[in-house]
Every structure is written in structure tokens, then in C-alpha cells.
PDB file of N, CA and C in Angstrom:
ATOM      1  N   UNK A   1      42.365 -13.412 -31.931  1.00  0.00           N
ATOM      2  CA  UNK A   1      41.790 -12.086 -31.996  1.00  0.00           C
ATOM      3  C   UNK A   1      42.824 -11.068 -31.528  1.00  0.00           C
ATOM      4  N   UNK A   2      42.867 -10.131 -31.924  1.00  0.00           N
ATOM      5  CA  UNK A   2      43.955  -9.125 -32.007  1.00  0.00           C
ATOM      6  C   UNK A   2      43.048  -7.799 -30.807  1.00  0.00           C
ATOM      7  N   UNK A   3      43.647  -7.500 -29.845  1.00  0.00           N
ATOM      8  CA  UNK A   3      43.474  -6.760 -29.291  1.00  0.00           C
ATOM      9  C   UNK A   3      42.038  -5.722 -29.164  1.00  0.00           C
ATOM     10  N   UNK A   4      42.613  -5.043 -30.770  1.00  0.00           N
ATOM     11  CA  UNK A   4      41.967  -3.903 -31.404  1.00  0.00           C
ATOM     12  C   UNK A   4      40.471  -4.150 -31.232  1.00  0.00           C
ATOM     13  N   UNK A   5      40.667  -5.680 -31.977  1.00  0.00           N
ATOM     14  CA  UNK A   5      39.588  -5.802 -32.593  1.00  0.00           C
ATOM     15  C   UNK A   5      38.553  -6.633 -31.228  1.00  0.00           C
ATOM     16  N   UNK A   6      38.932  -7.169 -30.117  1.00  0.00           N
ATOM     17  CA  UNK A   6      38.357  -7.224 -28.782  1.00  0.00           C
ATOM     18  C   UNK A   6      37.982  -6.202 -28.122  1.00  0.00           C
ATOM     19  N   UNK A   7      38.331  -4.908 -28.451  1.00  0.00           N
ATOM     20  CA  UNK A   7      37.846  -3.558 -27.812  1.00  0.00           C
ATOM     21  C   UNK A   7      36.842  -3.586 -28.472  1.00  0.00           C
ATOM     22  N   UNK A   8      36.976  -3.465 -29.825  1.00  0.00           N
ATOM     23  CA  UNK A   8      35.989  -2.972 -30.996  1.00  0.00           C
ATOM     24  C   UNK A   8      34.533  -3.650 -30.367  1.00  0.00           C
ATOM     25  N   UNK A   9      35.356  -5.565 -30.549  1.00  0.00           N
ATOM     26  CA  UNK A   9      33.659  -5.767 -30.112  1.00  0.00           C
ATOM     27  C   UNK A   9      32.962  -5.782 -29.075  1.00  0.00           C
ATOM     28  N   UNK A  10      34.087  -5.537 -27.512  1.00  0.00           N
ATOM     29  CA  UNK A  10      33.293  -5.188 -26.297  1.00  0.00           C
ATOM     30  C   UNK A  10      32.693  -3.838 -26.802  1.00  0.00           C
ATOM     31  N   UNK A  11      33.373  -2.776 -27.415  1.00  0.00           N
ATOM     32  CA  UNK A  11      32.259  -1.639 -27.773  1.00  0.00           C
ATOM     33  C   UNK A  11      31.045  -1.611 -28.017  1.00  0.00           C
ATOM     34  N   UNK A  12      31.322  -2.608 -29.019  1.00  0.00           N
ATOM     35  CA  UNK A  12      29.999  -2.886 -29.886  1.00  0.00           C
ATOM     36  C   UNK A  12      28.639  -3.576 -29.042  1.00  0.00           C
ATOM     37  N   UNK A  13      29.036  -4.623 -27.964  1.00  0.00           N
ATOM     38  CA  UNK A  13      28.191  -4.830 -27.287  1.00  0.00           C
ATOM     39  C   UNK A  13      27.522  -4.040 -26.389  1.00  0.00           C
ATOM     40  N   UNK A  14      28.396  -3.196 -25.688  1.00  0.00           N
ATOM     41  CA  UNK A  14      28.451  -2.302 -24.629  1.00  0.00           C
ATOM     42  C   UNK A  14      27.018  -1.507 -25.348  1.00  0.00           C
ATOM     43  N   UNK A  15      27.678  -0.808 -27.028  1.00  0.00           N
ATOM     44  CA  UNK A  15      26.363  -0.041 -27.065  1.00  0.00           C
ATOM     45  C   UNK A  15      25.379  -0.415 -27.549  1.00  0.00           C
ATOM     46  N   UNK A  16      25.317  -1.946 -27.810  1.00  0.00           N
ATOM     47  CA  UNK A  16      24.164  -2.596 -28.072  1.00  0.00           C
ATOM     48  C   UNK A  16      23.110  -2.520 -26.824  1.00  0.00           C
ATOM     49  N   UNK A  17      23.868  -2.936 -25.669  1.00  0.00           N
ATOM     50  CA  UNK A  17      22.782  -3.363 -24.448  1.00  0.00           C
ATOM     51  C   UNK A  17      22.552  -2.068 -24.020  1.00  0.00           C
ATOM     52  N   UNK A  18      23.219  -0.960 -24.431  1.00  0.00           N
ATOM     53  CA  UNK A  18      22.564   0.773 -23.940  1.00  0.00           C
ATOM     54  C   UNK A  18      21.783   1.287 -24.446  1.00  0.00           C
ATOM     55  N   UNK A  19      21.663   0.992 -25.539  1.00  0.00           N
ATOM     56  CA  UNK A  19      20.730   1.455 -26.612  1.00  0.00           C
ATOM     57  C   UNK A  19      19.401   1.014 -26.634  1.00  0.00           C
ATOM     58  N   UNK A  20      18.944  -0.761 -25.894  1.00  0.00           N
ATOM     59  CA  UNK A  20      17.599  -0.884 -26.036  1.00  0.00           C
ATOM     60  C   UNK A  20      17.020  -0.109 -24.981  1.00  0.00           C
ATOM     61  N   UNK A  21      15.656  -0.020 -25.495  1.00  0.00           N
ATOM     62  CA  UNK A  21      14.285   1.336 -25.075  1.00  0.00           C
ATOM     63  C   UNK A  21      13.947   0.554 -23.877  1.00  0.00           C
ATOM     64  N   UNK A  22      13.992   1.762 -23.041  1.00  0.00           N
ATOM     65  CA  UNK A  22      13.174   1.000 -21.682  1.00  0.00           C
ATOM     66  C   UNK A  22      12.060   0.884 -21.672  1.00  0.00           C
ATOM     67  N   UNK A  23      11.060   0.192 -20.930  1.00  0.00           N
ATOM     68  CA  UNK A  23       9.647  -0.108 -21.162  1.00  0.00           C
ATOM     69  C   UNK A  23       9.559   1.125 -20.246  1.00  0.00           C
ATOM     70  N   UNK A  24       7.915   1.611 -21.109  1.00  0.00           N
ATOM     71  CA  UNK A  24       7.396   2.787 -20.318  1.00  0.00           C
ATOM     72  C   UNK A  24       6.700   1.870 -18.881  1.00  0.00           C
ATOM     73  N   UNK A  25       6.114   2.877 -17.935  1.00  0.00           N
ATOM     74  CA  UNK A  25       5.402   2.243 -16.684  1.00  0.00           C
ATOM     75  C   UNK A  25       4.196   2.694 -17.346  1.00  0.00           C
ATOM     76  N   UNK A  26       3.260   1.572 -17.050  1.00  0.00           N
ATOM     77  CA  UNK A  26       1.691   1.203 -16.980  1.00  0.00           C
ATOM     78  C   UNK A  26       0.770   2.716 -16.871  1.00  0.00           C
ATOM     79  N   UNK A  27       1.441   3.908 -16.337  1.00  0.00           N
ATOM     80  CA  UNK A  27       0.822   5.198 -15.805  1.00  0.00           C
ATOM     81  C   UNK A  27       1.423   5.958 -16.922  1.00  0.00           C
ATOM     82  N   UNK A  28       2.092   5.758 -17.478  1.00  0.00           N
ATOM     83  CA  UNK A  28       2.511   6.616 -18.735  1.00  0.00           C
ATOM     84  C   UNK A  28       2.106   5.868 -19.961  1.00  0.00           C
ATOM     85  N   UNK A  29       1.813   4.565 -20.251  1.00  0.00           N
ATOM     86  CA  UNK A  29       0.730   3.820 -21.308  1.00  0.00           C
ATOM     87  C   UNK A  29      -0.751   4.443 -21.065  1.00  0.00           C
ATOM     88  N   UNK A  30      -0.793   4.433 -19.917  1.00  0.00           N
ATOM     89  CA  UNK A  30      -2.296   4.608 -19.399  1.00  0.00           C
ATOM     90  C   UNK A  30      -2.600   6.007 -19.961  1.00  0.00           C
ATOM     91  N   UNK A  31      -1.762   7.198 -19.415  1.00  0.00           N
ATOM     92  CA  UNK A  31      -2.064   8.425 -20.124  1.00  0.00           C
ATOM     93  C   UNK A  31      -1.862   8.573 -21.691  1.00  0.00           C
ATOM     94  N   UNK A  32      -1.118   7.828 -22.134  1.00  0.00           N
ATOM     95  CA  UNK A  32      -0.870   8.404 -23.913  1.00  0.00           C
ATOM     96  C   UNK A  32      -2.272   7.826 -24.230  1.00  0.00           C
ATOM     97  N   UNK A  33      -2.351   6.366 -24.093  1.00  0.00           N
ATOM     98  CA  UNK A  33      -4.087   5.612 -24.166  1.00  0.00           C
ATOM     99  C   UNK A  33      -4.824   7.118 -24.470  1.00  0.00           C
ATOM    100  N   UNK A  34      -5.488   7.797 -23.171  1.00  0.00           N
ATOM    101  CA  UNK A  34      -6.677   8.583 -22.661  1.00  0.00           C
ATOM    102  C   UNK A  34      -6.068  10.275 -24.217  1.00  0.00           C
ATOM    103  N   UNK A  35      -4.641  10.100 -24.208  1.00  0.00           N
ATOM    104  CA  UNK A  35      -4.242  11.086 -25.232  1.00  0.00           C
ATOM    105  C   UNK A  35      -4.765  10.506 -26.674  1.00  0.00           C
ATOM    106  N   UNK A  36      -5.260   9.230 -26.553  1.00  0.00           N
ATOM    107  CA  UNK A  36      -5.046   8.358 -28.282  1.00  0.00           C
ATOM    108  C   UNK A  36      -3.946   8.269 -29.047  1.00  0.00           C
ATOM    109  N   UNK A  37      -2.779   7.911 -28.271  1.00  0.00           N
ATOM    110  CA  UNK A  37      -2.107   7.342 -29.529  1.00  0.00           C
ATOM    111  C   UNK A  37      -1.903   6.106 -29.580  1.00  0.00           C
ATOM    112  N   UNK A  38      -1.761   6.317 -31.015  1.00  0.00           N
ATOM    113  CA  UNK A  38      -2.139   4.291 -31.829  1.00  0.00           C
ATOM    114  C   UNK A  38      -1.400   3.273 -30.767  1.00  0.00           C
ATOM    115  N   UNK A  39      -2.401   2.180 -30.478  1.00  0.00           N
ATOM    116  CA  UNK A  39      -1.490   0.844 -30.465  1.00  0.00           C
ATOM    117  C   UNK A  39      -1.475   1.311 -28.486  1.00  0.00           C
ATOM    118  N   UNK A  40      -1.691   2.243 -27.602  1.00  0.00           N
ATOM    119  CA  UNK A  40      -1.235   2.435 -26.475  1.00  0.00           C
ATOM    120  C   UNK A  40      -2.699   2.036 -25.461  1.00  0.00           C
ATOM    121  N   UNK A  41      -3.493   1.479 -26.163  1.00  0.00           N
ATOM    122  CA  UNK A  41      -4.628   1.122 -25.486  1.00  0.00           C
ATOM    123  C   UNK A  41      -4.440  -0.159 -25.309  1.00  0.00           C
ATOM    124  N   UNK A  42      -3.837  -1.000 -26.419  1.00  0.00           N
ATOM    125  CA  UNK A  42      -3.675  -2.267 -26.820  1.00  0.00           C
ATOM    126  C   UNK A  42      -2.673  -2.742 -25.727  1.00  0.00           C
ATOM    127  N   UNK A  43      -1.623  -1.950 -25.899  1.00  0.00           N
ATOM    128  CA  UNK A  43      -0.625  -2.436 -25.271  1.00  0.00           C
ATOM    129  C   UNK A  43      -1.297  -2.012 -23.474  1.00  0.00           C
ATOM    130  N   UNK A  44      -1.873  -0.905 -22.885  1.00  0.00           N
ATOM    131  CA  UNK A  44      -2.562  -0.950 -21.777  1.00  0.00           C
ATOM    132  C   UNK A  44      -3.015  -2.403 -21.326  1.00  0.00           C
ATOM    133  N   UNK A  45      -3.495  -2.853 -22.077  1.00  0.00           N
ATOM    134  CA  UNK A  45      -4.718  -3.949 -21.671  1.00  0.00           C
ATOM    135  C   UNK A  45      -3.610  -5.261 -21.202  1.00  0.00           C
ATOM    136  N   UNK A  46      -2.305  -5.155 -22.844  1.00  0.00           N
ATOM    137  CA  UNK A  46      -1.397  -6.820 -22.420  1.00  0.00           C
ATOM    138  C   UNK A  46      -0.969  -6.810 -21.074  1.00  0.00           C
ATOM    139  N   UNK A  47      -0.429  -5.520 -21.092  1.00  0.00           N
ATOM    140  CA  UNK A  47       0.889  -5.523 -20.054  1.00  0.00           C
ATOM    141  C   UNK A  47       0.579  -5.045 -18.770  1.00  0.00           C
ATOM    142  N   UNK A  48      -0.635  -4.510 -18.325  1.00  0.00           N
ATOM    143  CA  UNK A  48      -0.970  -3.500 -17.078  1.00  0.00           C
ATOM    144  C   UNK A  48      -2.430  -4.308 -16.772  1.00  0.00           C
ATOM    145  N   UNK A  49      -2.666  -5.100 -17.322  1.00  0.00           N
ATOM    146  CA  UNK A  49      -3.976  -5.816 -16.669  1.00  0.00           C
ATOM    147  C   UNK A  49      -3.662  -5.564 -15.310  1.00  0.00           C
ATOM    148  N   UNK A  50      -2.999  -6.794 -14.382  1.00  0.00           N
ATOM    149  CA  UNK A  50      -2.617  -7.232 -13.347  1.00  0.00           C
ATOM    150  C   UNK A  50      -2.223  -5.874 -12.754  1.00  0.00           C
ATOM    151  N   UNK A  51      -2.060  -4.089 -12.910  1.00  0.00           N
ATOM    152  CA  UNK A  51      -1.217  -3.015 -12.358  1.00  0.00           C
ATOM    153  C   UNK A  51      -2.858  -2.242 -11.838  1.00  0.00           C
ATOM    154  N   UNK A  52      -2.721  -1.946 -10.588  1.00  0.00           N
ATOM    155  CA  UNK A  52      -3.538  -0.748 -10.007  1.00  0.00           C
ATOM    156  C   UNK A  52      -3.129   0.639 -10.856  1.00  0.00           C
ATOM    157  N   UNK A  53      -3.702   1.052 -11.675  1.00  0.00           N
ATOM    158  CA  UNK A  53      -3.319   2.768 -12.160  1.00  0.00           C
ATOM    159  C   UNK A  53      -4.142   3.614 -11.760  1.00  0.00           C
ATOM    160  N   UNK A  54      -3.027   4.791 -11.071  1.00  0.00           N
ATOM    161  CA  UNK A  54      -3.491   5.925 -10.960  1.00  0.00           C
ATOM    162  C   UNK A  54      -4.257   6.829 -12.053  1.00  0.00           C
ATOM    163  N   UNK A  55      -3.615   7.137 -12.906  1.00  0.00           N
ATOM    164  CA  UNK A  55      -3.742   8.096 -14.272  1.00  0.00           C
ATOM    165  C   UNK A  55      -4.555   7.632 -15.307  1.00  0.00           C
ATOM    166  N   UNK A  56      -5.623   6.819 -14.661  1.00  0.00           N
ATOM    167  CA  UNK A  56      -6.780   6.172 -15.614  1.00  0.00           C
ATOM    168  C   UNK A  56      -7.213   7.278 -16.575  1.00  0.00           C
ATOM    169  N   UNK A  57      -7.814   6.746 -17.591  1.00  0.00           N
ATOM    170  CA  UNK A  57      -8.631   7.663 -18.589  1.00  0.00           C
ATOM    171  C   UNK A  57      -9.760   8.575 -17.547  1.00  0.00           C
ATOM    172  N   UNK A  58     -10.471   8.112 -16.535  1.00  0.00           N
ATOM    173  CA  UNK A  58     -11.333   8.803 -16.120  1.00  0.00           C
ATOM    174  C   UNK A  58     -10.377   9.929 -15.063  1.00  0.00           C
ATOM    175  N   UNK A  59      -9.638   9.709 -14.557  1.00  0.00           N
ATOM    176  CA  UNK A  59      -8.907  10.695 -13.425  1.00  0.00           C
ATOM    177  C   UNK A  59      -8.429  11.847 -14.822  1.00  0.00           C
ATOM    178  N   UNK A  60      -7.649  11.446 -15.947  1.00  0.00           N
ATOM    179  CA  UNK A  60      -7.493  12.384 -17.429  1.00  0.00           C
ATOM    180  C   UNK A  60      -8.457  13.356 -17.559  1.00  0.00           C
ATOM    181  N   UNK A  61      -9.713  12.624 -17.698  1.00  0.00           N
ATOM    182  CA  UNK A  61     -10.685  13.429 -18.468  1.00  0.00           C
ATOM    183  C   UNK A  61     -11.339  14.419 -17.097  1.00  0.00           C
ATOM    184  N   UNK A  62     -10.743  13.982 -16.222  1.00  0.00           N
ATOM    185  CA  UNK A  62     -11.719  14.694 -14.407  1.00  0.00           C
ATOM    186  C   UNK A  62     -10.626  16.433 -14.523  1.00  0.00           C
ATOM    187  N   UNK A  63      -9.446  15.765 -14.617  1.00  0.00           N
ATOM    188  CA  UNK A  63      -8.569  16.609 -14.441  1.00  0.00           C
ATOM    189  C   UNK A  63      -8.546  17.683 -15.839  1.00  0.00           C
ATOM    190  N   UNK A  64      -9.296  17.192 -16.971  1.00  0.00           N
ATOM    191  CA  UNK A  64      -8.931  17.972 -18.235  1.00  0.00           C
ATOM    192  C   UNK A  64     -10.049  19.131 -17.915  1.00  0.00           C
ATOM    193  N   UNK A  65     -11.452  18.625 -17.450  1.00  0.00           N
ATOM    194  CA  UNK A  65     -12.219  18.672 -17.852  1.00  0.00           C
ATOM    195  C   UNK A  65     -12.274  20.318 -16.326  1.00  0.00           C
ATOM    196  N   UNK A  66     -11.359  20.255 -14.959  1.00  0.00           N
ATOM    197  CA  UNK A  66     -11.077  21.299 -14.441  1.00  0.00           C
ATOM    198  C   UNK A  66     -10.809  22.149 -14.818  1.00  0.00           C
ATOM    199  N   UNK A  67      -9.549  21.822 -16.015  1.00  0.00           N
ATOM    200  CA  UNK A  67      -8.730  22.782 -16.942  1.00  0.00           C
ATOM    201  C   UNK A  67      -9.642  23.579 -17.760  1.00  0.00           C
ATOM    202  N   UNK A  68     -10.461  22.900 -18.157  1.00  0.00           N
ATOM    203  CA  UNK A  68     -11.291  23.545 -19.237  1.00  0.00           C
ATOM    204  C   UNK A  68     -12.311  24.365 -18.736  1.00  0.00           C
ATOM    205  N   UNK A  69     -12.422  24.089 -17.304  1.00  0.00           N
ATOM    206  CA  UNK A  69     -13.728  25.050 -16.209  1.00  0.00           C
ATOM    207  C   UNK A  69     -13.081  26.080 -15.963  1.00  0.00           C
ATOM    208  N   UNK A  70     -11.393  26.326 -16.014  1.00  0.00           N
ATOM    209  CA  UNK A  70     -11.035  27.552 -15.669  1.00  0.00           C
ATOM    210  C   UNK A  70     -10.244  27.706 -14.636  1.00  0.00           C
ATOM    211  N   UNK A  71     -10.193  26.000 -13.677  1.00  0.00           N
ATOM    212  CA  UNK A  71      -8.851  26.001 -12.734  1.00  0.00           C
ATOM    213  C   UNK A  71      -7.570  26.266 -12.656  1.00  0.00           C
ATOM    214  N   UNK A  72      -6.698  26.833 -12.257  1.00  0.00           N
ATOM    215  CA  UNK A  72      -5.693  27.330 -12.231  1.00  0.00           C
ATOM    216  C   UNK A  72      -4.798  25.919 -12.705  1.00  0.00           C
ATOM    217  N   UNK A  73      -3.853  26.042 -13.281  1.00  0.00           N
ATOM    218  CA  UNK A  73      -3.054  24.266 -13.980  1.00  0.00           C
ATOM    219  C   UNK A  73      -2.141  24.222 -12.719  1.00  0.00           C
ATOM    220  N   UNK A  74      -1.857  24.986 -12.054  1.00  0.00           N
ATOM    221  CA  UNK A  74      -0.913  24.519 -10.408  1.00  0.00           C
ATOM    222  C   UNK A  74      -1.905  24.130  -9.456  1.00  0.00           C
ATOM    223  N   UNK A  75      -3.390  24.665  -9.409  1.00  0.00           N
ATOM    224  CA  UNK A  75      -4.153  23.668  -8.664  1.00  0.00           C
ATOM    225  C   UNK A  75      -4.250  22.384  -9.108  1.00  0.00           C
ATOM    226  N   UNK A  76      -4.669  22.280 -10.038  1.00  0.00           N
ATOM    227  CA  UNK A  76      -4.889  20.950 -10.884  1.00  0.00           C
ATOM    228  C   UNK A  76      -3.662  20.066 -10.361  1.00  0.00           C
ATOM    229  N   UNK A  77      -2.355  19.927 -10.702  1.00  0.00           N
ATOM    230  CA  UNK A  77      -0.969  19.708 -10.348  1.00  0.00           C
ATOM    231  C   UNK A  77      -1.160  19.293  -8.964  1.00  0.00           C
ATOM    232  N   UNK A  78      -1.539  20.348  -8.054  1.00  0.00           N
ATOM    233  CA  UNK A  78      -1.916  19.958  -6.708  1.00  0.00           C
ATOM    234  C   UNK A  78      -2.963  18.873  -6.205  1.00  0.00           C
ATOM    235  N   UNK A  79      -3.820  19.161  -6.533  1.00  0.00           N
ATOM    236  CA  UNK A  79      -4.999  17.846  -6.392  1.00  0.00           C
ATOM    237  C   UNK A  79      -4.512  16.944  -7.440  1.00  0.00           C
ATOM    238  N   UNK A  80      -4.345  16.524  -8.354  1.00  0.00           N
ATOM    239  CA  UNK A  80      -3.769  15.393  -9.310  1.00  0.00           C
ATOM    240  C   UNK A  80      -2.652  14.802  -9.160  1.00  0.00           C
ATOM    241  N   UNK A  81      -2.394  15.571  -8.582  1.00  0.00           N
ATOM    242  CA  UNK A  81      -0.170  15.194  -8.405  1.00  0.00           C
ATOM    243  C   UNK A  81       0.206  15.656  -9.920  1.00  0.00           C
ATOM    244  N   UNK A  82       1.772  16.219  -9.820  1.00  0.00           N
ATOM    245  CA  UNK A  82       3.029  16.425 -10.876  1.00  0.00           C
ATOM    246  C   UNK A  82       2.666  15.573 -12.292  1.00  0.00           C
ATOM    247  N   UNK A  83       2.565  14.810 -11.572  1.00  0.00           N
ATOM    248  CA  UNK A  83       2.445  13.339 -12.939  1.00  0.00           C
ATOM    249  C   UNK A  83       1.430  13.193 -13.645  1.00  0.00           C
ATOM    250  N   UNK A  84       0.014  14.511 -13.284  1.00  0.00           N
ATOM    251  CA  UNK A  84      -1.147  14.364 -14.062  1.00  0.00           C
ATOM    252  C   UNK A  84      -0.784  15.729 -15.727  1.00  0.00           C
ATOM    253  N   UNK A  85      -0.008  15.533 -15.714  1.00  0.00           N
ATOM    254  CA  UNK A  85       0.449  16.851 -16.867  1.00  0.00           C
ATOM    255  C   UNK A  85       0.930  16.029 -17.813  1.00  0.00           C
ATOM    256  N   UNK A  86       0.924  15.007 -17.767  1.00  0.00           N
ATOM    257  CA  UNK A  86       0.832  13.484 -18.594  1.00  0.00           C
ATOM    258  C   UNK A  86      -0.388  13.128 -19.342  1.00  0.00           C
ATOM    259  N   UNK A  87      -1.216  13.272 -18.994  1.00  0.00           N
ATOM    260  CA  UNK A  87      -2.727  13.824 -19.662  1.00  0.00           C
ATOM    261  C   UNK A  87      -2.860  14.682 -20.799  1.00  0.00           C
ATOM    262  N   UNK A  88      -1.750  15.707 -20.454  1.00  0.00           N
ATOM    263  CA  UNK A  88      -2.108  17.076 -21.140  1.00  0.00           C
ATOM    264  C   UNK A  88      -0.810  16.853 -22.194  1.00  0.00           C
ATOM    265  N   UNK A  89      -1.687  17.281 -23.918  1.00  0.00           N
ATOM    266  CA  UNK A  89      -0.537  17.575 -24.283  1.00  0.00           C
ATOM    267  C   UNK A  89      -0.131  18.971 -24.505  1.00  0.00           C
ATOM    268  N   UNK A  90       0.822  19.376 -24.832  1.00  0.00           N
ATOM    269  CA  UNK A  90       1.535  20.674 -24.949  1.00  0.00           C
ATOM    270  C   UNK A  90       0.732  21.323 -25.721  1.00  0.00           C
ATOM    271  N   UNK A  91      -0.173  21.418 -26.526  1.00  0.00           N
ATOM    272  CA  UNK A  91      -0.931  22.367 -26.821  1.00  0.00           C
ATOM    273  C   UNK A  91      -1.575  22.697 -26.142  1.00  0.00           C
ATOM    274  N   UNK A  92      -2.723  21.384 -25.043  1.00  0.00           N
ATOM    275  CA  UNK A  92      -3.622  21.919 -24.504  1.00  0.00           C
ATOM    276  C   UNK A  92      -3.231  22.391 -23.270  1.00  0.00           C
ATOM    277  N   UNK A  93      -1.835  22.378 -22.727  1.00  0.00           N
ATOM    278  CA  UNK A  93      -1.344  23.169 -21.646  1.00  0.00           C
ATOM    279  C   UNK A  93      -1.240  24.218 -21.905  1.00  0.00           C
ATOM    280  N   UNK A  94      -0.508  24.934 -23.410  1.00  0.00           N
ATOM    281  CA  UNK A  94      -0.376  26.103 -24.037  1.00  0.00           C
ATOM    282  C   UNK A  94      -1.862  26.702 -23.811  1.00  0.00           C
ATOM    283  N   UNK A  95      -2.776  25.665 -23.849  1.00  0.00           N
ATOM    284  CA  UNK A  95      -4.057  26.909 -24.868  1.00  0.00           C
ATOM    285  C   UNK A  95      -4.707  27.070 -22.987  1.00  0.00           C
ATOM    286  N   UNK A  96      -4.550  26.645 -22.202  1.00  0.00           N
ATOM    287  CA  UNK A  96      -5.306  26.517 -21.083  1.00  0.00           C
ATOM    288  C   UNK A  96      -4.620  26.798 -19.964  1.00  0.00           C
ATOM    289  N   UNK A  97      -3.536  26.838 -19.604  1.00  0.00           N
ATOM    290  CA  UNK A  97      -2.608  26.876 -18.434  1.00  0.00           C
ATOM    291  C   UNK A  97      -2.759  28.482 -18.116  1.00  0.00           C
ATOM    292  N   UNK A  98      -3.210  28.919 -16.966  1.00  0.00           N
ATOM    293  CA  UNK A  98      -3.295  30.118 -16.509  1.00  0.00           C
ATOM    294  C   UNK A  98      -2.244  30.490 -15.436  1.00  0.00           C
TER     295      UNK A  98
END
């Protein structure tokens, strides 16, 4: 093997093993789930059985359902924690965030 071509393929590995997708955490499955997108309920159930979650569908819908009473979205943030804006998607932060 010629030099060149030993760079080439440490390259090639290098950006092979950078490139695979990290697994999301169980609290960010859990919220897209309570958002509905395809296949994220399914995968909830394989992989997060055995995981305590915070950001259950019911804490989602507790916290949406403030938003929609008229709570300020930095209270919400406050009682929910940072990480409940994971719930929300960008529209309904747009259409509701005061």
C-alpha cells in the first residue's frame, strides 16, 4: 500500500465512525411521541421501557395545556424546566409564547 492511499483510507474510516447518528435520549423520544411523529412511540416503548421519564406525554399535555390558559412561556420554562419546550413545536411557541 502506497502511502497516499493509507491516508485516503484512514480518512475514509475516520469519517465513517463520525458520521453515524447518535441515539436520541428516552426524554427527547418521549416528547416527539406526545408531538406524533411516526415510528417515535414505537421506538419509546423498545428502548425506554426500563428509563424513568420526565417529559411524559402527560407532563406535555399539563404544560401545553398552561400555554393555552394564557401562562406566560418563561413561567411554563420555570415550573417545567428548559427541556419542556421539547413538547412545543415552533409553531405552537410562535402562536402562544407571550
Amino acid at each position: 500500500m502506497t502511502k497516499l492511499s493509507l491516508i485516503t483510507l484512514t480518512l475514509l474510516l475516520a469519517l465513517t465512525f463520525s458520521c453515524k447518528e447518535e441515539k436520541e435520549d428516552c426524554e427527547t423520544i418521549s416528547m416527539k411521541c406526545y408531538q406524533g411523529w411516526p415510528r417515535k412511540c414505537n421506538e419509546l416503548k423498545k428502548q425506554c421501557h426500563n428509563v424513568k421519564i420526565k417529559y411524559t406525554k402527560e407532563l406535555c399535555q399539563k404544560a401545553f395545556n398552561d400555554l393555552l390558559l394564557g401562562r406566560e412561556y418563561k413561567q411554563i420554562l420555570n415550573v417545567y424546566g428548559e427541556r419542556v419546550e421539547g413538547c412545543f413545536s415552533d409553531k405552537e411557541i410562535k402562536k402562544y409564547k407571550k
